[in-house]
Every structure is written in structure tokens, then in C-alpha cells.
PDB file of N, CA and C in Angstrom:
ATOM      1  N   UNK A   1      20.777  46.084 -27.196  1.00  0.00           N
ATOM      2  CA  UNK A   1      21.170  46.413 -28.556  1.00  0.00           C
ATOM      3  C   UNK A   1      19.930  46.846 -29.338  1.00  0.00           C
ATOM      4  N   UNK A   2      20.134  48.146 -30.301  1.00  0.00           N
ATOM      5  CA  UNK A   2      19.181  48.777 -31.176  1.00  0.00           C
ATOM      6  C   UNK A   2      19.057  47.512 -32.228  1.00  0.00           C
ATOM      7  N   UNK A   3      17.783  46.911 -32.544  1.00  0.00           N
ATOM      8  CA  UNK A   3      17.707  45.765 -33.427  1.00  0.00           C
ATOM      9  C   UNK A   3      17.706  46.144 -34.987  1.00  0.00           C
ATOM     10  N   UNK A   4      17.613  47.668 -35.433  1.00  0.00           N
ATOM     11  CA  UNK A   4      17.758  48.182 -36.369  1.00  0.00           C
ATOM     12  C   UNK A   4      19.370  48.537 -37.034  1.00  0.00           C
ATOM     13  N   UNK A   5      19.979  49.003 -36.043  1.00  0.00           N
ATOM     14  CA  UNK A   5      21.827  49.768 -36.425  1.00  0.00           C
ATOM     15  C   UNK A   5      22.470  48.474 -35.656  1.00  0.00           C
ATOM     16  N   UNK A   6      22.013  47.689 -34.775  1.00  0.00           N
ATOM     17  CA  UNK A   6      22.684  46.633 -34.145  1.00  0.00           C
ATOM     18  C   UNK A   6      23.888  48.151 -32.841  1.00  0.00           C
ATOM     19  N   UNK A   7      23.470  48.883 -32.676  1.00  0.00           N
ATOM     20  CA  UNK A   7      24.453  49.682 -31.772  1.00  0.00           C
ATOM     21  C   UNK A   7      23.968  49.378 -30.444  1.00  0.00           C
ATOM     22  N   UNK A   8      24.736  49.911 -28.957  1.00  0.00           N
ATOM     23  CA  UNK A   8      24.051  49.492 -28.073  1.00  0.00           C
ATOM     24  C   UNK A   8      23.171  50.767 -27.410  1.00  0.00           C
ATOM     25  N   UNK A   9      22.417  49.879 -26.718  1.00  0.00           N
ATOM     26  CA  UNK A   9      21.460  50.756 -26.417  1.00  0.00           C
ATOM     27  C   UNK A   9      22.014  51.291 -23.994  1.00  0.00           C
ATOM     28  N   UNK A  10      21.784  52.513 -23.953  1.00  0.00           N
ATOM     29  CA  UNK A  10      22.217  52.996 -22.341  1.00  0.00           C
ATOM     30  C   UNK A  10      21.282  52.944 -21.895  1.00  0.00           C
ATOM     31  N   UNK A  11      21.349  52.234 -20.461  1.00  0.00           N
ATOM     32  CA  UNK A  11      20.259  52.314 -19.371  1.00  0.00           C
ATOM     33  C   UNK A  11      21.029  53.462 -17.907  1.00  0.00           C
ATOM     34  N   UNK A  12      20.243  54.205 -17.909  1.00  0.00           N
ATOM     35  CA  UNK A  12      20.034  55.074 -17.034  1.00  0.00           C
ATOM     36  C   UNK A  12      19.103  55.445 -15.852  1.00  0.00           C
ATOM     37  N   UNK A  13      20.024  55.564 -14.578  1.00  0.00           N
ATOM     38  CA  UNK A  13      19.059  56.365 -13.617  1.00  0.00           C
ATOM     39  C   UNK A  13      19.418  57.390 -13.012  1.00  0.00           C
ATOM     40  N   UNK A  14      18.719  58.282 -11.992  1.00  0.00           N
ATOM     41  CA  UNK A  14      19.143  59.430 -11.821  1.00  0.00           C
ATOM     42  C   UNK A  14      18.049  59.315 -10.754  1.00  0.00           C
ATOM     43  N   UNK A  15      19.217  60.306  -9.418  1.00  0.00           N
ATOM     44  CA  UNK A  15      18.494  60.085  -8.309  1.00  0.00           C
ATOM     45  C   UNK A  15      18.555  61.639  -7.803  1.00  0.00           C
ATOM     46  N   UNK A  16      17.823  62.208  -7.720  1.00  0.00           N
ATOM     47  CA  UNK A  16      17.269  63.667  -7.225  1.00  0.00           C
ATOM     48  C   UNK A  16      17.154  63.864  -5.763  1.00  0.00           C
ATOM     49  N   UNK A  17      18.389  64.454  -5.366  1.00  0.00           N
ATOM     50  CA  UNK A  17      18.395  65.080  -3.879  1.00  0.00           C
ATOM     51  C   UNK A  17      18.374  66.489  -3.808  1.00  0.00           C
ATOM     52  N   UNK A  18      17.859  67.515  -2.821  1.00  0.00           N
ATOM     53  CA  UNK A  18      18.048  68.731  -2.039  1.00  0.00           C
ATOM     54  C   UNK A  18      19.208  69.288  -2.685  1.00  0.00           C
ATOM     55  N   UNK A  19      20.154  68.328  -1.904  1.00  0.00           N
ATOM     56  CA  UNK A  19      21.797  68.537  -2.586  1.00  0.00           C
ATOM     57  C   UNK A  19      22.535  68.346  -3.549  1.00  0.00           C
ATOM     58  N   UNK A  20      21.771  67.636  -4.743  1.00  0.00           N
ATOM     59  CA  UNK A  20      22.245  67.512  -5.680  1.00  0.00           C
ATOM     60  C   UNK A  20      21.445  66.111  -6.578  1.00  0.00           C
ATOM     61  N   UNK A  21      21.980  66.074  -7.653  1.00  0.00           N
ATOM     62  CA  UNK A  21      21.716  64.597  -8.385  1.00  0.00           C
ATOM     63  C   UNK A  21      22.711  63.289  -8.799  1.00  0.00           C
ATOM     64  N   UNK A  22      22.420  62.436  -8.745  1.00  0.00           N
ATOM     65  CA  UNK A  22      23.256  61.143  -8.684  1.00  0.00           C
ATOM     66  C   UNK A  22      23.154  60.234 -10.163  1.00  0.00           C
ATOM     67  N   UNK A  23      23.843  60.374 -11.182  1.00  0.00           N
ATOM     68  CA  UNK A  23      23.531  60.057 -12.571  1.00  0.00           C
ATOM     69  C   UNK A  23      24.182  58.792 -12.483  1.00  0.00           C
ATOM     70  N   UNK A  24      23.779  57.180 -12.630  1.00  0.00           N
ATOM     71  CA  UNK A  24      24.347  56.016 -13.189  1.00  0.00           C
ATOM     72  C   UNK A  24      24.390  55.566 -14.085  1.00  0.00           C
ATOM     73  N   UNK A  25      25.227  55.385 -15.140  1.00  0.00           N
ATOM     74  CA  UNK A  25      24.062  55.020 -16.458  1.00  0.00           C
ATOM     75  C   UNK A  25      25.359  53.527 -16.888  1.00  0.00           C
ATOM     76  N   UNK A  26      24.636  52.552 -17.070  1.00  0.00           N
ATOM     77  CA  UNK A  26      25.050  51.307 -17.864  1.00  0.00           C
ATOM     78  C   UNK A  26      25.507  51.372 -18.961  1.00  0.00           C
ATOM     79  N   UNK A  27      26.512  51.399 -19.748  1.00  0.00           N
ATOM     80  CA  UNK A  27      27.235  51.071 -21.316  1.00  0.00           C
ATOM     81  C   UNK A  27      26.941  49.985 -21.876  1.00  0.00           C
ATOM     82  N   UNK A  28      27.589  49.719 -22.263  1.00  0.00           N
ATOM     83  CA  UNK A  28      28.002  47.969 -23.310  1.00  0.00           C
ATOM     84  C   UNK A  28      29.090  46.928 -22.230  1.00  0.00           C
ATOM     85  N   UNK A  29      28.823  45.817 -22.759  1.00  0.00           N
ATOM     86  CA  UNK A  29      29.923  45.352 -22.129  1.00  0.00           C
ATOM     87  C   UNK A  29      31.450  45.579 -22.778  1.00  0.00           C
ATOM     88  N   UNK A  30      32.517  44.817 -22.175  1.00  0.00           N
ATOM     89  CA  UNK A  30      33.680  45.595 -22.437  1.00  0.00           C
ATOM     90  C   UNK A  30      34.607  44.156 -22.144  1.00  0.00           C
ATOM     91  N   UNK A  31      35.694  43.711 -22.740  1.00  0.00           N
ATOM     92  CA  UNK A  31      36.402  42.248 -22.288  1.00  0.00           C
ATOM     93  C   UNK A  31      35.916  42.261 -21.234  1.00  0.00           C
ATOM     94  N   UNK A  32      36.193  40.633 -21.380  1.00  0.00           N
ATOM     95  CA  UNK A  32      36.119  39.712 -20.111  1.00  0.00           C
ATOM     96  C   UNK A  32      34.958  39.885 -19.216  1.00  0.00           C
ATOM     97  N   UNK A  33      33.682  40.413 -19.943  1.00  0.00           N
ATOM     98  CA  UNK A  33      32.483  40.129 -19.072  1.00  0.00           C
ATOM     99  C   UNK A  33      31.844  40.917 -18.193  1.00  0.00           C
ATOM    100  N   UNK A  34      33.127  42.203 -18.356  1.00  0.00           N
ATOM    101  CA  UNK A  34      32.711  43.503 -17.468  1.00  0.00           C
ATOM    102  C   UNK A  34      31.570  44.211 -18.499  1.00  0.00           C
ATOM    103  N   UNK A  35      31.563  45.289 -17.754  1.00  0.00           N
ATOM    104  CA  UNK A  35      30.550  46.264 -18.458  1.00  0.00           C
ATOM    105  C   UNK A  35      30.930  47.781 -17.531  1.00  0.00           C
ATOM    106  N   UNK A  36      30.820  48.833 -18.882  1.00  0.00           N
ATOM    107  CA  UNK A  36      31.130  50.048 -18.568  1.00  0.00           C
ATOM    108  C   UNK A  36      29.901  50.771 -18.153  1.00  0.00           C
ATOM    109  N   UNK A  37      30.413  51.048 -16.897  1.00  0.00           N
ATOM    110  CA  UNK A  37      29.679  52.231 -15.799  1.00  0.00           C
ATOM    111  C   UNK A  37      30.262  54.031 -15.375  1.00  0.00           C
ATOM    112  N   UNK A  38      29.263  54.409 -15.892  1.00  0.00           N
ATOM    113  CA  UNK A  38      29.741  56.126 -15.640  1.00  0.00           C
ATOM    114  C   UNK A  38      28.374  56.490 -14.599  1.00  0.00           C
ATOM    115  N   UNK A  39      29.329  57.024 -13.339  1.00  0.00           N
ATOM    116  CA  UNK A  39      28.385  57.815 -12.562  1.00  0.00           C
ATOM    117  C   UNK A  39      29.079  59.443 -12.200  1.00  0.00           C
ATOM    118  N   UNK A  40      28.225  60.156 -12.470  1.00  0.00           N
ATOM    119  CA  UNK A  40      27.774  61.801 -12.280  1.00  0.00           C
ATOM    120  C   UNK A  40      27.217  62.451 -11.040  1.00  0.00           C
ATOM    121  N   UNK A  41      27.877  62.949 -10.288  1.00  0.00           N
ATOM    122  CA  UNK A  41      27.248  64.226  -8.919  1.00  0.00           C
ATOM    123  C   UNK A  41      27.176  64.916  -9.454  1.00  0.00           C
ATOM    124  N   UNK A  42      25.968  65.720  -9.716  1.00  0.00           N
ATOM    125  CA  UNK A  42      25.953  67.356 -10.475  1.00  0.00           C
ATOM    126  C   UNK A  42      25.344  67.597  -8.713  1.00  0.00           C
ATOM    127  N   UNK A  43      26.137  68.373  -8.260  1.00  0.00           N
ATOM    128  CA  UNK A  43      25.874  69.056  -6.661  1.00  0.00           C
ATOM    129  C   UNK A  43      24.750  70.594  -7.745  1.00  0.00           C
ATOM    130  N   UNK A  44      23.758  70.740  -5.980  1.00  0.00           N
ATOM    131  CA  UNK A  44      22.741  71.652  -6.596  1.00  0.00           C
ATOM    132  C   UNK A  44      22.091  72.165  -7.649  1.00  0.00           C
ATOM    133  N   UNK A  45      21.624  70.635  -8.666  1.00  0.00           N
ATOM    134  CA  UNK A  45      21.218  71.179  -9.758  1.00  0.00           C
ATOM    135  C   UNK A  45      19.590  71.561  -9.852  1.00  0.00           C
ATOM    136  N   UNK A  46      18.954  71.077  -8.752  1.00  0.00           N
ATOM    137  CA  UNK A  46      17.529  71.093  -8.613  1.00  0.00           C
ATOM    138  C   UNK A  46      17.457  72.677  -8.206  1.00  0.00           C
ATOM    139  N   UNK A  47      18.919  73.134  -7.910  1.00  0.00           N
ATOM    140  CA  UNK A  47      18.214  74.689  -6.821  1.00  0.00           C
ATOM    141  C   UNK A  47      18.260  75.762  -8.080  1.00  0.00           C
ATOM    142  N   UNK A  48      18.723  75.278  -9.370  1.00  0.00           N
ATOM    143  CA  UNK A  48      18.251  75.908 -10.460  1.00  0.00           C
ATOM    144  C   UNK A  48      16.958  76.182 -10.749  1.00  0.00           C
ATOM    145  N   UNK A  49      15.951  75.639 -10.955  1.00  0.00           N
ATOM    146  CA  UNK A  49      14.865  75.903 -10.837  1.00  0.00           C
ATOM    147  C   UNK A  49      14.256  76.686  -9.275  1.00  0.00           C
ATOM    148  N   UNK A  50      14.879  76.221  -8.736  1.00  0.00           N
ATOM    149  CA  UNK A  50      14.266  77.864  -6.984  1.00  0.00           C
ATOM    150  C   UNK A  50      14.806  78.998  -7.724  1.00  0.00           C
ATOM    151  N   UNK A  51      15.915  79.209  -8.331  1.00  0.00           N
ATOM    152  CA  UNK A  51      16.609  80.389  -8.984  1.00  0.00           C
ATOM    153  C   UNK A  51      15.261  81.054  -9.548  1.00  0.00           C
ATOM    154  N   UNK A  52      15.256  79.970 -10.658  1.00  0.00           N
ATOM    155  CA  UNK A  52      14.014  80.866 -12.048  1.00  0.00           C
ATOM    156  C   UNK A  52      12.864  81.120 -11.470  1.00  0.00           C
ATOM    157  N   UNK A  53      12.094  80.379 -10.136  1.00  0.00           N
ATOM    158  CA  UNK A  53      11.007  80.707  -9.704  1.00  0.00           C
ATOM    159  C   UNK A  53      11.078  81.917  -8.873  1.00  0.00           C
ATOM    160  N   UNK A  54      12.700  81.795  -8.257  1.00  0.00           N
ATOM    161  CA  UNK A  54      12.415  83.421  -7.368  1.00  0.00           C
ATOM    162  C   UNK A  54      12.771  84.766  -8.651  1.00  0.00           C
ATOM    163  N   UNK A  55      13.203  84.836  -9.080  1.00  0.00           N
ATOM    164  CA  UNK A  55      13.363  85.625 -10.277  1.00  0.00           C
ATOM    165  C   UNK A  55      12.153  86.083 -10.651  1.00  0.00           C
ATOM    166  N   UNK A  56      11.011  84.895 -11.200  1.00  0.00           N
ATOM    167  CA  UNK A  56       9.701  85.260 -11.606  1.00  0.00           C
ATOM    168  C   UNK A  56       9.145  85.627 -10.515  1.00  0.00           C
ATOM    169  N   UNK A  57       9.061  85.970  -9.239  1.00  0.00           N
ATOM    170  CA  UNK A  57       8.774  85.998  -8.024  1.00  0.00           C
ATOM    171  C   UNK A  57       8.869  87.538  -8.097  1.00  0.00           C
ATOM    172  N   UNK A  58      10.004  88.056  -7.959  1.00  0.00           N
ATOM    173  CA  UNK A  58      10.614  88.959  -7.864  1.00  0.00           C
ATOM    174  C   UNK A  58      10.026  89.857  -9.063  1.00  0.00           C
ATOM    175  N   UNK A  59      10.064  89.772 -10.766  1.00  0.00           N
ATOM    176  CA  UNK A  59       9.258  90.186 -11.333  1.00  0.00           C
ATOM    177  C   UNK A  59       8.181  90.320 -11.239  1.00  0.00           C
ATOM    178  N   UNK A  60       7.377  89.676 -10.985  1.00  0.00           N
ATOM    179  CA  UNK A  60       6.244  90.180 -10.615  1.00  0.00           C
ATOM    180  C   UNK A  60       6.093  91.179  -9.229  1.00  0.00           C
ATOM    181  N   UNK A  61       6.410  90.895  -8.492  1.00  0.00           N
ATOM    182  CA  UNK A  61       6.421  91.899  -7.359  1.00  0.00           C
ATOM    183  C   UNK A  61       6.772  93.484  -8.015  1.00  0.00           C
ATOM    184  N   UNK A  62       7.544  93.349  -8.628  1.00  0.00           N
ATOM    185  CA  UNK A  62       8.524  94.775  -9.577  1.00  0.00           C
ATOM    186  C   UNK A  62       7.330  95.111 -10.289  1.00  0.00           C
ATOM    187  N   UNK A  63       6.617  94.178 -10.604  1.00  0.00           N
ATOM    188  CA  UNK A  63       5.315  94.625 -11.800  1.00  0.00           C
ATOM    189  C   UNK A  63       4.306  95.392 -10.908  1.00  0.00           C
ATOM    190  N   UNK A  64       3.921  95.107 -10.018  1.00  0.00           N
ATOM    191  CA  UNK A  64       2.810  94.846  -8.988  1.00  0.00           C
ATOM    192  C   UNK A  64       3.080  96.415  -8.086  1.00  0.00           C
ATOM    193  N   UNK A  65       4.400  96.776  -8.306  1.00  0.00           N
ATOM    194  CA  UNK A  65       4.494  98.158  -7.757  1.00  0.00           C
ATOM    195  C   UNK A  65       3.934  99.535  -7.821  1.00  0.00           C
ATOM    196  N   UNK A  66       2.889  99.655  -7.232  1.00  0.00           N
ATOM    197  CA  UNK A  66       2.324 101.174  -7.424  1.00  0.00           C
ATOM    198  C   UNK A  66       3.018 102.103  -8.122  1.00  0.00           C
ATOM    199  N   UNK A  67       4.075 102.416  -7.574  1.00  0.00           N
ATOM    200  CA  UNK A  67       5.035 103.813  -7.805  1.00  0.00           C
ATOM    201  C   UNK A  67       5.287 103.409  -9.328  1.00  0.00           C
ATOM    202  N   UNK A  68       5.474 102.104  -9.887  1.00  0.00           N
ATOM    203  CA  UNK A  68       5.835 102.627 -11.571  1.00  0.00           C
ATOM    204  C   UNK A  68       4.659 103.205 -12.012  1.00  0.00           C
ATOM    205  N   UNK A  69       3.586 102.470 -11.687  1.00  0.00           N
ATOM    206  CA  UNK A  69       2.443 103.102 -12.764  1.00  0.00           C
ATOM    207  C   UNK A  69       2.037 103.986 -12.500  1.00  0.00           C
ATOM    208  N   UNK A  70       2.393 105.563 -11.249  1.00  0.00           N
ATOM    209  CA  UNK A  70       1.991 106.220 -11.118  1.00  0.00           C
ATOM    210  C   UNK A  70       2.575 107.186 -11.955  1.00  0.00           C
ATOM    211  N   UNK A  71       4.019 106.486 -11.899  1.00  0.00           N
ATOM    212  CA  UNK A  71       5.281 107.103 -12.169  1.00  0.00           C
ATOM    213  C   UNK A  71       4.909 107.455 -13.968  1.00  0.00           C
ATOM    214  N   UNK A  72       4.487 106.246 -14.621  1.00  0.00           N
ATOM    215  CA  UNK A  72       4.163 106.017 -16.176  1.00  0.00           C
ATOM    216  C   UNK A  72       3.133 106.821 -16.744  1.00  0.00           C
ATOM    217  N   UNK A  73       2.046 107.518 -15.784  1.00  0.00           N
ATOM    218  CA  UNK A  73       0.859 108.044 -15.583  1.00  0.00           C
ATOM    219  C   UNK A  73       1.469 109.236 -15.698  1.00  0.00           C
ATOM    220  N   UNK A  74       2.222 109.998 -15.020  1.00  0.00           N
ATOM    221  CA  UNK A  74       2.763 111.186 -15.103  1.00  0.00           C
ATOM    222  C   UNK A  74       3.301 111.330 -16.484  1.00  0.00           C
ATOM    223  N   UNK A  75       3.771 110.742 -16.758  1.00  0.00           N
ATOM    224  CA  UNK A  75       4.672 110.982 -17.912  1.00  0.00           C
ATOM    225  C   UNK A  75       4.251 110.737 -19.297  1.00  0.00           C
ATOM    226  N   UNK A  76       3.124 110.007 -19.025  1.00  0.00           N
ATOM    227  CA  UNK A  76       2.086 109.832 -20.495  1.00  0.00           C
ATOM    228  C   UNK A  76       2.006 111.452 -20.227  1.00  0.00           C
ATOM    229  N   UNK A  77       1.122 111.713 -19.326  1.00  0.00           N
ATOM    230  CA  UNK A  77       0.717 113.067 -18.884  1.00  0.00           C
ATOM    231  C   UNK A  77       1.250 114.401 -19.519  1.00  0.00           C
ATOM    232  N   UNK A  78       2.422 114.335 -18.997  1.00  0.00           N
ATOM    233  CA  UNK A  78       3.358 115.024 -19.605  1.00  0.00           C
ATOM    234  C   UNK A  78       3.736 115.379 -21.268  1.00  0.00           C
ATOM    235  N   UNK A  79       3.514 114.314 -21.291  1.00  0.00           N
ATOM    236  CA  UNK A  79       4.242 113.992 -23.221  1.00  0.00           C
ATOM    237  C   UNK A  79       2.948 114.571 -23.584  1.00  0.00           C
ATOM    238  N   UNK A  80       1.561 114.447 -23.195  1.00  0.00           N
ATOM    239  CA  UNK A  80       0.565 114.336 -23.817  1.00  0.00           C
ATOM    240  C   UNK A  80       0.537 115.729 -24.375  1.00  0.00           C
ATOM    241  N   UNK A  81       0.999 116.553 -23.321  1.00  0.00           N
ATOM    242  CA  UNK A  81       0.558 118.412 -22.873  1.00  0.00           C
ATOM    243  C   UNK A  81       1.462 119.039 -23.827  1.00  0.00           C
ATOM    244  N   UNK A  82       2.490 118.669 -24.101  1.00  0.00           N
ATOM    245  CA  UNK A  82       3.750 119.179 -24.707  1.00  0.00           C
ATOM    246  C   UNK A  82       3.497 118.722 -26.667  1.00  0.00           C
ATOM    247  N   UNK A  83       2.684 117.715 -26.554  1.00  0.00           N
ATOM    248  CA  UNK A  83       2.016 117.231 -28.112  1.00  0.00           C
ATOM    249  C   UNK A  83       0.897 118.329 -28.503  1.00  0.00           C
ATOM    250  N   UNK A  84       0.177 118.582 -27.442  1.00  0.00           N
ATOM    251  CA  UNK A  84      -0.870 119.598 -27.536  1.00  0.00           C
ATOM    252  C   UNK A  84      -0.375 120.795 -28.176  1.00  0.00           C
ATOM    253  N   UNK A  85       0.732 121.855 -27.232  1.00  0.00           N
ATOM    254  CA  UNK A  85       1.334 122.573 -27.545  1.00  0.00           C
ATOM    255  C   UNK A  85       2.231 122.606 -28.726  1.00  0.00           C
ATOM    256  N   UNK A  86       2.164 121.887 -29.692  1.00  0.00           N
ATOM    257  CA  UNK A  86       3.113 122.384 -30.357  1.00  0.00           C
ATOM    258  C   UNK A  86       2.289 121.878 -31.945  1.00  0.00           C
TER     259      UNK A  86
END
């Protein structure tokens, strides 16, 4: 119990697998001496983060590509000649 609002306070754990995560978390008690328990499988939530790292992976590689900046080089190029002319 919060000693300030008198509300109760949740104890939680969470267990991190490959395959997923395992959420337990403790409530308040509830009649007769029980106490309320909620547990959570979130299947593959860790492979969220492999997502965002191959993504940034992948951007950069896209960055790292010769052919744009040769490609960007031309075309400054271009614009430059056609500013001249006119």
C-alpha cells in the first residue's frame, strides 16, 4: 500500500525469451485471503527491436551506395549548366 493515497501498490515481473515475454504481476488482495494475479504472453516482442536494427541496417547500406551519389553529382551538374545559361 502507497502510505500517502493509502491505494495499492503492483508487484511485477517479466521474463524475456527468444519467443516471447512472460508478464506476472501481483494486485491487492481480494475476499477470503486470495489475491489477484494477471499473467501476459506477448509472443515475439523482443524481435521488435531485430526489426528496427535491420531497418537501420538496411539504411545505411542504401546510404553507403555509390550509384546515388554519383547519380546526385550528375544532376547538381546538370542544374548547375542550365542556371548558367539562362
Amino acid at each position: 500500500m502507497y502510505n500517502a493515497g493509502g491505494m495499492p501498490m503492483t508487484e511485477a515481473a517479466i521474463r524475456s525469451t527468444p519467443l516471447g515475454d512472460l508478464y506476472v504481476s501481483l494486485g491487492e488482495p481480494v475476499d477470503g485471503g486470495a489475491w489477484s494475479v494477471r499473467v501476459y504472453h506477448k509472443p515475439f516482442i523482443t524481435w521488435i527491436w531485430g526489426g528496427c536494427l535491420l531497418m537501420a541496417l538496411g539504411g545505411l547500406l542504401a546510404v553507403s551506395d555509390r550509384r546515388y551519389r554519383v547519380a546526385m553529382r550528375r544532376e547538381a551538374g546538370a542544374g548547375a549548366g542550365v542556371a548558367a545559361r539562362s
